[in-house]
C-alpha atoms as a PDB file:
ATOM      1  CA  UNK A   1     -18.850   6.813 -21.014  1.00  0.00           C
ATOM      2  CA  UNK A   2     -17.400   4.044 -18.869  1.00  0.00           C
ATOM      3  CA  UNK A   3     -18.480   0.728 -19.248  1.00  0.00           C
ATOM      4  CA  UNK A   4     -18.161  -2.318 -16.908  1.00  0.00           C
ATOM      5  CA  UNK A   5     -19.064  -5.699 -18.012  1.00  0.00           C
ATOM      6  CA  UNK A   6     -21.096  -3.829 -21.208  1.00  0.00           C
ATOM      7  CA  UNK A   7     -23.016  -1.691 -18.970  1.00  0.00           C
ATOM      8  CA  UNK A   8     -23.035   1.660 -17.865  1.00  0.00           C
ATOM      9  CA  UNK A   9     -21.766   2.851 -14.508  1.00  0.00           C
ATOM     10  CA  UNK A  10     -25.298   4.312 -13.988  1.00  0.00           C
ATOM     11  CA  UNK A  11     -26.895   0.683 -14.721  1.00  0.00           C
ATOM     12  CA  UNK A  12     -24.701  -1.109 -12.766  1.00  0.00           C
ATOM     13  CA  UNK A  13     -25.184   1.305  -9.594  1.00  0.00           C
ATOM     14  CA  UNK A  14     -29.090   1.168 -10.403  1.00  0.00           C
ATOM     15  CA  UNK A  15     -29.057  -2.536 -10.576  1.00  0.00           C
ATOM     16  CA  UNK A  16     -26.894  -3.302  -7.642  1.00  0.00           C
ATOM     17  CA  UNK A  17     -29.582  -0.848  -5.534  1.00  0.00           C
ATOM     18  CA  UNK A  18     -32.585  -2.786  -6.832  1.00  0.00           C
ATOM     19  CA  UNK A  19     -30.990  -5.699  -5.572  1.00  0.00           C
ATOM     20  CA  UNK A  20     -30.272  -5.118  -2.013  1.00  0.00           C
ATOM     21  CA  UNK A  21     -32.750  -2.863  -1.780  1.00  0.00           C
ATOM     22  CA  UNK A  22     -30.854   0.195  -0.711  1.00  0.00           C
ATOM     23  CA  UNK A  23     -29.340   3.538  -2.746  1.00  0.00           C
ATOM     24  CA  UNK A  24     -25.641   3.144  -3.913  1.00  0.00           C
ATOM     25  CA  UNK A  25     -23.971   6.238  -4.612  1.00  0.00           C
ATOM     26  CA  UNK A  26     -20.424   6.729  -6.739  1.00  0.00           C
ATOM     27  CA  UNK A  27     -17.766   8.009  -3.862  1.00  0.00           C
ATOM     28  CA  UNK A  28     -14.879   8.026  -5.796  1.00  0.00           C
ATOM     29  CA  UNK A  29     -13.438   7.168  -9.364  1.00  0.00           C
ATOM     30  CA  UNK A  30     -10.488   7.010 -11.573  1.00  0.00           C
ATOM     31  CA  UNK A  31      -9.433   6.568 -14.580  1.00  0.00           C
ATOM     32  CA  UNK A  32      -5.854   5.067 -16.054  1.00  0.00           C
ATOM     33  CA  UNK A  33      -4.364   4.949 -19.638  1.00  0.00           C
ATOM     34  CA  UNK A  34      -1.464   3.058 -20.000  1.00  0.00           C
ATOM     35  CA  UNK A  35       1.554   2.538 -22.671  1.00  0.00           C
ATOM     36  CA  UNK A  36       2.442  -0.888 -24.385  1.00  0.00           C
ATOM     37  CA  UNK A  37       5.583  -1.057 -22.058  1.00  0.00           C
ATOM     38  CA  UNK A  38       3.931  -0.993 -19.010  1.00  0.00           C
ATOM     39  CA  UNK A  39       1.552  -2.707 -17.267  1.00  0.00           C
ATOM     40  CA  UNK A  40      -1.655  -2.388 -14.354  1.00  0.00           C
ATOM     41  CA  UNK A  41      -1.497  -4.505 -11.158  1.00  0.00           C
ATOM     42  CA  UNK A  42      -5.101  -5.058  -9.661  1.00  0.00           C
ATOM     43  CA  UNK A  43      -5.917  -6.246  -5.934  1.00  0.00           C
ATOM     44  CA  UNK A  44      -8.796  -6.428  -4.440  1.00  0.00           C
ATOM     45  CA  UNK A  45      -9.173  -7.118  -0.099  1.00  0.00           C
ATOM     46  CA  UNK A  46     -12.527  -8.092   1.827  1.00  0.00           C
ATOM     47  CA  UNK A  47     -14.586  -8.245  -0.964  1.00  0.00           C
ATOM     48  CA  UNK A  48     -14.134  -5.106  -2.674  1.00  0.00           C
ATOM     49  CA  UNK A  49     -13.839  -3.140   0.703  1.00  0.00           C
ATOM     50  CA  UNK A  50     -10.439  -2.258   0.012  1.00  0.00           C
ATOM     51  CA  UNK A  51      -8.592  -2.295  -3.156  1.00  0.00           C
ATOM     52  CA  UNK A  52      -5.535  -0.955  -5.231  1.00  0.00           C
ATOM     53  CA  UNK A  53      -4.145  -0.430  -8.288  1.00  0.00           C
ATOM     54  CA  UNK A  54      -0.288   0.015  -9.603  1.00  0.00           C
ATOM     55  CA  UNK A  55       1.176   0.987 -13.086  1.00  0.00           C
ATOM     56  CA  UNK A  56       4.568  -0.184 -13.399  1.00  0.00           C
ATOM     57  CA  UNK A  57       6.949   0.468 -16.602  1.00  0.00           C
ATOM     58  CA  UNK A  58      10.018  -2.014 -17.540  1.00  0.00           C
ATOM     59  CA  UNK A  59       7.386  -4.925 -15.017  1.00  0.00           C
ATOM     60  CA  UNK A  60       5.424  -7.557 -15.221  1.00  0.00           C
ATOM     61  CA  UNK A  61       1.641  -7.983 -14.377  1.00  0.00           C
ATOM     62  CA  UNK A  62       2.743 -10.626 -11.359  1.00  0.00           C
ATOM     63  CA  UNK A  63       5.273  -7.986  -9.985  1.00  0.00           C
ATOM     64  CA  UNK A  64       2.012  -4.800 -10.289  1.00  0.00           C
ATOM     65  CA  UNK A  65      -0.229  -7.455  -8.380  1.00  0.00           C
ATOM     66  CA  UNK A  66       2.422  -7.536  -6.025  1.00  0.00           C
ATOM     67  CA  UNK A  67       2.863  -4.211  -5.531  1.00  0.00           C
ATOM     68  CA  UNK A  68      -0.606  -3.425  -5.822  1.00  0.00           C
ATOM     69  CA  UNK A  69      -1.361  -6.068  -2.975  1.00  0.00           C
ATOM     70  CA  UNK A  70       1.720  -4.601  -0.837  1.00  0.00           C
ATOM     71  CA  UNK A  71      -0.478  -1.324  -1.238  1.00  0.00           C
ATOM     72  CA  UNK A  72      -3.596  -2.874  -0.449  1.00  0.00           C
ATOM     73  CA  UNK A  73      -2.013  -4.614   3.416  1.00  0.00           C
ATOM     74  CA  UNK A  74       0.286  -1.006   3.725  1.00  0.00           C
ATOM     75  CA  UNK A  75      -1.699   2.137   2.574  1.00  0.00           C
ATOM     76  CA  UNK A  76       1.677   4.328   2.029  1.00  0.00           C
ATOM     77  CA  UNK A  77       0.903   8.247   1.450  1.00  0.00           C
ATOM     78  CA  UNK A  78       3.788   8.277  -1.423  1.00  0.00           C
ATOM     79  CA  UNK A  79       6.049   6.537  -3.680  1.00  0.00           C
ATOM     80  CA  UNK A  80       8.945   8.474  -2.690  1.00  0.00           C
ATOM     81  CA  UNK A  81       9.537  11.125  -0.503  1.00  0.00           C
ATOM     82  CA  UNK A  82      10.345  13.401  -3.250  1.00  0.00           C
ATOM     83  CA  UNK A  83       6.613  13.349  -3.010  1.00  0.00           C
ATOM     84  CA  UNK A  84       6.283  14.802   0.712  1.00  0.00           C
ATOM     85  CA  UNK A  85       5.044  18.397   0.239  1.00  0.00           C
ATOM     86  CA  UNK A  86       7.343  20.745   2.203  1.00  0.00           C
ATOM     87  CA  UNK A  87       4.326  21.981   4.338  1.00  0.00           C
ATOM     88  CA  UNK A  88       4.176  18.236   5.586  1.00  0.00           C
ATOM     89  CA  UNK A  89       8.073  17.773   6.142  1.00  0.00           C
ATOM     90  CA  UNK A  90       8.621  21.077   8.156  1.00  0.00           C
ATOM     91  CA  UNK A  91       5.087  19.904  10.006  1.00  0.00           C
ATOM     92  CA  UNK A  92       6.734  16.831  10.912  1.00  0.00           C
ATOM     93  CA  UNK A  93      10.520  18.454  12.135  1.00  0.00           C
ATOM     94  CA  UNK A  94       8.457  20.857  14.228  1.00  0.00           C
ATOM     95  CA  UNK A  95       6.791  17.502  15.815  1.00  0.00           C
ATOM     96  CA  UNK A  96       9.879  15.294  16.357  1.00  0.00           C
ATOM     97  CA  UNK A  97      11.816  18.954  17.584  1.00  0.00           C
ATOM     98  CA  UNK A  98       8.948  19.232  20.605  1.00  0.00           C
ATOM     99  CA  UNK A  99       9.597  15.362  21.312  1.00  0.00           C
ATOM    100  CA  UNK A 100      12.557  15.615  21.927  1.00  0.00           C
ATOM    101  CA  UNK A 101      12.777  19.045  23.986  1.00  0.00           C
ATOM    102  CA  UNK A 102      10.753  16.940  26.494  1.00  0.00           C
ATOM    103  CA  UNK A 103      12.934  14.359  26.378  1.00  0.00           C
ATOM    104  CA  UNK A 104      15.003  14.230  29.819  1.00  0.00           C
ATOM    105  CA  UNK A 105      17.154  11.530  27.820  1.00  0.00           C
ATOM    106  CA  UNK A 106      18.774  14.411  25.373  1.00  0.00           C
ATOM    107  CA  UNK A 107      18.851  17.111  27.435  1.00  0.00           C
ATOM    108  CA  UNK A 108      23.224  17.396  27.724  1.00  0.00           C
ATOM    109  CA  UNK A 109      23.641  16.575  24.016  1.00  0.00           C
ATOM    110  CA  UNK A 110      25.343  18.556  21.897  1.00  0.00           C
ATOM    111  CA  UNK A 111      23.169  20.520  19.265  1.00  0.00           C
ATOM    112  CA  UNK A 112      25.126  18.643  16.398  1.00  0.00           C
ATOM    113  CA  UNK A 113      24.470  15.431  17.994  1.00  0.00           C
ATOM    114  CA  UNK A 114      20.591  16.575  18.400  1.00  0.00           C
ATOM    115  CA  UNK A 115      20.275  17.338  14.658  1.00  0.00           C
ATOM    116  CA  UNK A 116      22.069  14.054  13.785  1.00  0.00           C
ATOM    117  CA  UNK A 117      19.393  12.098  16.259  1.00  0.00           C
ATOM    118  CA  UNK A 118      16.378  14.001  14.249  1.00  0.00           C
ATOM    119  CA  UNK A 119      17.537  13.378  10.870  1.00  0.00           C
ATOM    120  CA  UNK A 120      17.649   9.673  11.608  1.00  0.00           C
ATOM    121  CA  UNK A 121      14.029  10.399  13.003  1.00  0.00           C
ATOM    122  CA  UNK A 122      12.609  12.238  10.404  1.00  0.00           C
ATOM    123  CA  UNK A 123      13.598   9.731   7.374  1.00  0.00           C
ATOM    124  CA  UNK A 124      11.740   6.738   9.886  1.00  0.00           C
ATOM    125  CA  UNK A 125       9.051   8.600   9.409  1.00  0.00           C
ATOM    126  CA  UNK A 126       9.016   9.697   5.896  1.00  0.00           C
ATOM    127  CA  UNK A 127      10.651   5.864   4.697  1.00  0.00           C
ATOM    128  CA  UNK A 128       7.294   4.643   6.529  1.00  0.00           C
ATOM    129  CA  UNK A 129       5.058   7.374   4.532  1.00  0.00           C
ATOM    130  CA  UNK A 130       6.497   6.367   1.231  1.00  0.00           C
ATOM    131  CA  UNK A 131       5.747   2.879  -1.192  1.00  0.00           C
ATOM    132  CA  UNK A 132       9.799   2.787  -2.302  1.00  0.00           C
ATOM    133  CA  UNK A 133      11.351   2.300   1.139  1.00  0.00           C
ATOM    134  CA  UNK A 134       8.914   0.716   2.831  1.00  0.00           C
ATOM    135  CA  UNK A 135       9.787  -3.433   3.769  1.00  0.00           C
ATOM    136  CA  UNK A 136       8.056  -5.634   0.931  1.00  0.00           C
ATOM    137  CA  UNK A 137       5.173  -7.924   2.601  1.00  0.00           C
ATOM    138  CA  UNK A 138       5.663 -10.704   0.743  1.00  0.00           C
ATOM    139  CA  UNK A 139       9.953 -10.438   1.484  1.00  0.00           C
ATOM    140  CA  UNK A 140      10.335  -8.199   4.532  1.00  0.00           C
ATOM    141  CA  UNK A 141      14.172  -8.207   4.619  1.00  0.00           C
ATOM    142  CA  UNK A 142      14.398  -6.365   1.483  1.00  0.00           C
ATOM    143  CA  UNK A 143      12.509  -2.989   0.341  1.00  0.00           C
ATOM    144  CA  UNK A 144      10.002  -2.493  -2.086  1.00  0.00           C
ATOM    145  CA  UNK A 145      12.403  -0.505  -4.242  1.00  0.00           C
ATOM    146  CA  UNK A 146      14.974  -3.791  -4.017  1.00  0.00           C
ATOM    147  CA  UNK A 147      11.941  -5.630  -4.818  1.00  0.00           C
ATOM    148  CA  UNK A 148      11.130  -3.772  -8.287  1.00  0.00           C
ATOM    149  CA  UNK A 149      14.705  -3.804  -9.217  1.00  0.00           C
ATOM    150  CA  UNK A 150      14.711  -2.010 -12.616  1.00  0.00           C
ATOM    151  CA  UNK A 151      10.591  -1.551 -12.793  1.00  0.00           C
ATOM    152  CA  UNK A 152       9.135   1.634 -11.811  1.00  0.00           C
ATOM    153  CA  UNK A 153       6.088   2.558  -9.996  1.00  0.00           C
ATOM    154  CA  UNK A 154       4.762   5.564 -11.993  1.00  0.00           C
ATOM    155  CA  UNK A 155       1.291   5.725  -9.719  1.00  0.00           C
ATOM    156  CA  UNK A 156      -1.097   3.889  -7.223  1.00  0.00           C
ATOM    157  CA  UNK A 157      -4.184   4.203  -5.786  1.00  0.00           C
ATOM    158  CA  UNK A 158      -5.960   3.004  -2.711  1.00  0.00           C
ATOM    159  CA  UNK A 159      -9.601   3.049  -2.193  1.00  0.00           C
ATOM    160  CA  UNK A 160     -11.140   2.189   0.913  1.00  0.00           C
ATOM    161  CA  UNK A 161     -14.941   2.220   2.488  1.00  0.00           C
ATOM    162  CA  UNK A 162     -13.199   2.497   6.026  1.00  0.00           C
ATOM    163  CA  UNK A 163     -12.174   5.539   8.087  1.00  0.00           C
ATOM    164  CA  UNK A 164      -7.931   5.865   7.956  1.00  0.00           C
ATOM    165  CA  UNK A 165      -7.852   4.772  11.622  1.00  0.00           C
ATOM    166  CA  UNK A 166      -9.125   1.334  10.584  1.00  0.00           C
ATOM    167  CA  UNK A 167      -6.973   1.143   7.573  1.00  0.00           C
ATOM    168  CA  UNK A 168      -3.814   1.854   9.691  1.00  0.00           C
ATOM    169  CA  UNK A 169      -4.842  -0.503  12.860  1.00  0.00           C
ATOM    170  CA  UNK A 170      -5.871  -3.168   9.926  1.00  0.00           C
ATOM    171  CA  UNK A 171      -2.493  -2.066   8.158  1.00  0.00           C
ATOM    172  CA  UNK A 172      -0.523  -2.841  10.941  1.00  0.00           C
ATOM    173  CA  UNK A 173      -2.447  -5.894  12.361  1.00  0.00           C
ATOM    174  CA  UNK A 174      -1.909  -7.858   8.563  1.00  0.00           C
ATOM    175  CA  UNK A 175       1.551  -7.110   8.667  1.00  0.00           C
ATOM    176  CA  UNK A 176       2.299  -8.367  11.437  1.00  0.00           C
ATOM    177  CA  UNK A 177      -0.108 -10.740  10.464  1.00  0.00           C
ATOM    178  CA  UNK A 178       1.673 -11.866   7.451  1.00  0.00           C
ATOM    179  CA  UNK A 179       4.687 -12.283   8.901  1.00  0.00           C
ATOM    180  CA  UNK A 180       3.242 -15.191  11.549  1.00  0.00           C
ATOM    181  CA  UNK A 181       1.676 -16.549   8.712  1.00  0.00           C
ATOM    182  CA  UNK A 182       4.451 -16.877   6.623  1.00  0.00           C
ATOM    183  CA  UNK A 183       6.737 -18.053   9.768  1.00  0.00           C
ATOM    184  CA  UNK A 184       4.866 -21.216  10.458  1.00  0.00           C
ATOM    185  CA  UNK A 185       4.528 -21.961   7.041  1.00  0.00           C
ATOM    186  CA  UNK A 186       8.307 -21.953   6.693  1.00  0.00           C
ATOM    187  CA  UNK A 187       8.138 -23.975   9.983  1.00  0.00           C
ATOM    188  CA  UNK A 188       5.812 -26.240   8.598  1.00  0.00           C
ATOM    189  CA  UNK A 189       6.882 -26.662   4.891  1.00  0.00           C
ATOM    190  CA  UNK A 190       6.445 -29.535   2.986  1.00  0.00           C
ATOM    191  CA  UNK A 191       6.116 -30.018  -1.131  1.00  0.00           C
ATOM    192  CA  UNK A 192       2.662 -31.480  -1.129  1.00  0.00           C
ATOM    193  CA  UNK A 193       1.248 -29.003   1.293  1.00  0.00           C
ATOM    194  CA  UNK A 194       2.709 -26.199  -0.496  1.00  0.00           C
ATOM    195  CA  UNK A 195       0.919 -26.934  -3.649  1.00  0.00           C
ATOM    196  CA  UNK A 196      -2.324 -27.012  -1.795  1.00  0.00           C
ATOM    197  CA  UNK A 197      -1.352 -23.822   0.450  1.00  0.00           C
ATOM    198  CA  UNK A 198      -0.432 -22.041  -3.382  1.00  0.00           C
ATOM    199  CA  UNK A 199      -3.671 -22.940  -5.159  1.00  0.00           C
ATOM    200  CA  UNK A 200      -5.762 -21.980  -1.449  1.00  0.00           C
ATOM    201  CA  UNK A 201      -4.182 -18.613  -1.577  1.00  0.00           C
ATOM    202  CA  UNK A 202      -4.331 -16.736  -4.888  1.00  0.00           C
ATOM    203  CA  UNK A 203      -5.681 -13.956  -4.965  1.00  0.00           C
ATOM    204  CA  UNK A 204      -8.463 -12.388  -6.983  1.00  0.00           C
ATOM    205  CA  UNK A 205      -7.827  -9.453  -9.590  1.00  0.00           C
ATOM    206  CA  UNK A 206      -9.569  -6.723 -10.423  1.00  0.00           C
ATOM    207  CA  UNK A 207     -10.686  -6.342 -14.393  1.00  0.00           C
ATOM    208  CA  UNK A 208      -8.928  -3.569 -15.790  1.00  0.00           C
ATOM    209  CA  UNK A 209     -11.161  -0.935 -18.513  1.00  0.00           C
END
């Protein structure tokens, strides 16, 4: 059986009811094994609300966190788009093909030219889907994939007690976030102010069983 902190998952739930005073169910759980050559990234968001886990081989546990935080602010469906089930790709061609029927804009273009235009549509889409080619939060000039260099992501998860229209307004609202954040701190950058700003803003880690 699973233990956390000594203590069985059906403790722990049991306890953590007593104490508030309401029922706690289990949702969801999973479980990861893991070779000597590669490592877990943990990160957890709004006190436990939302939370992620990577398992990198040839890494680090700093460049998992990373990830695992990038995963955490993101939510991406995939790692790659070798990923995307068929059913979902042609779903999504049939989608950007109706978009631009009705749109007066494309209407004279050549058929070659139209295919061209939905190609470069359809991989926005799917490089926004998937972990790899998505634009690193913490570096947004470079991808995720430029990011890991020779490291690979061999899985993630992402829990989260909120519906996925919250996760992708919050999703999009801390990137952008992020990004003013880290603007007027370049703006603003000092030594002494970056040591406090560094120490203020670590995160906290998940314990990994």
């Amino acid at each position: 059986a699973i233990e956390v902190d000594g203590k069985t998952i059906e403790t722990t739930i049991a306890e953590a009811s007593g104490k508030i005073g309401e029922k706690l169910s289990l949702r969801r759980i999973k479980t990861f094994t893991k070779n000597d050559d590669e490592v877990f990234g943990a990160y957890s968001h709004m006190g436990g609300k939302m939370v992620s886990i990577v398992k990198l081989a040839d890494g680090d546990e700093e460049k998992a966190r990373d990830i695992a935080m990038h995963v955490a602010a993101i939510n991406p469906k995939y790692i790659s788009q070798d990923e995307i089930p068929q059913v979902e790709k042609d779903r999504e061609d049939a989608v950007q093909t109706e978009i631009m029927a009705n749109d007066p804009k494309l209407a004279n273009k050549p058929e070659k030219v139209l295919e061209g235009i939905k190609r470069g549509k359809l991989n926005k889409v799917f490089s926004e889907w998937c972990l790899l080619d998505q634009e690193f939060i913490k570096t947004p000039k470079e991808s995720v994939a430029k990011y890991l260099g020779r490291s690979i992501i061999l899985l993630f998860v992402y829990f989260s007690i909120f519906p996925p229209f919250f996760v992708f307004t919050y999703s999009l609202f801390t990137k952008s976030f992020f990004f003013i954040l880290l603007f007027y701190f370049l703006r603003n950058y000092d030594s002494n102010r970056h040591a406090v700003l560094s120490s203020g803003c670590s995160g906290r880690t998940m314990q990994e069983y």
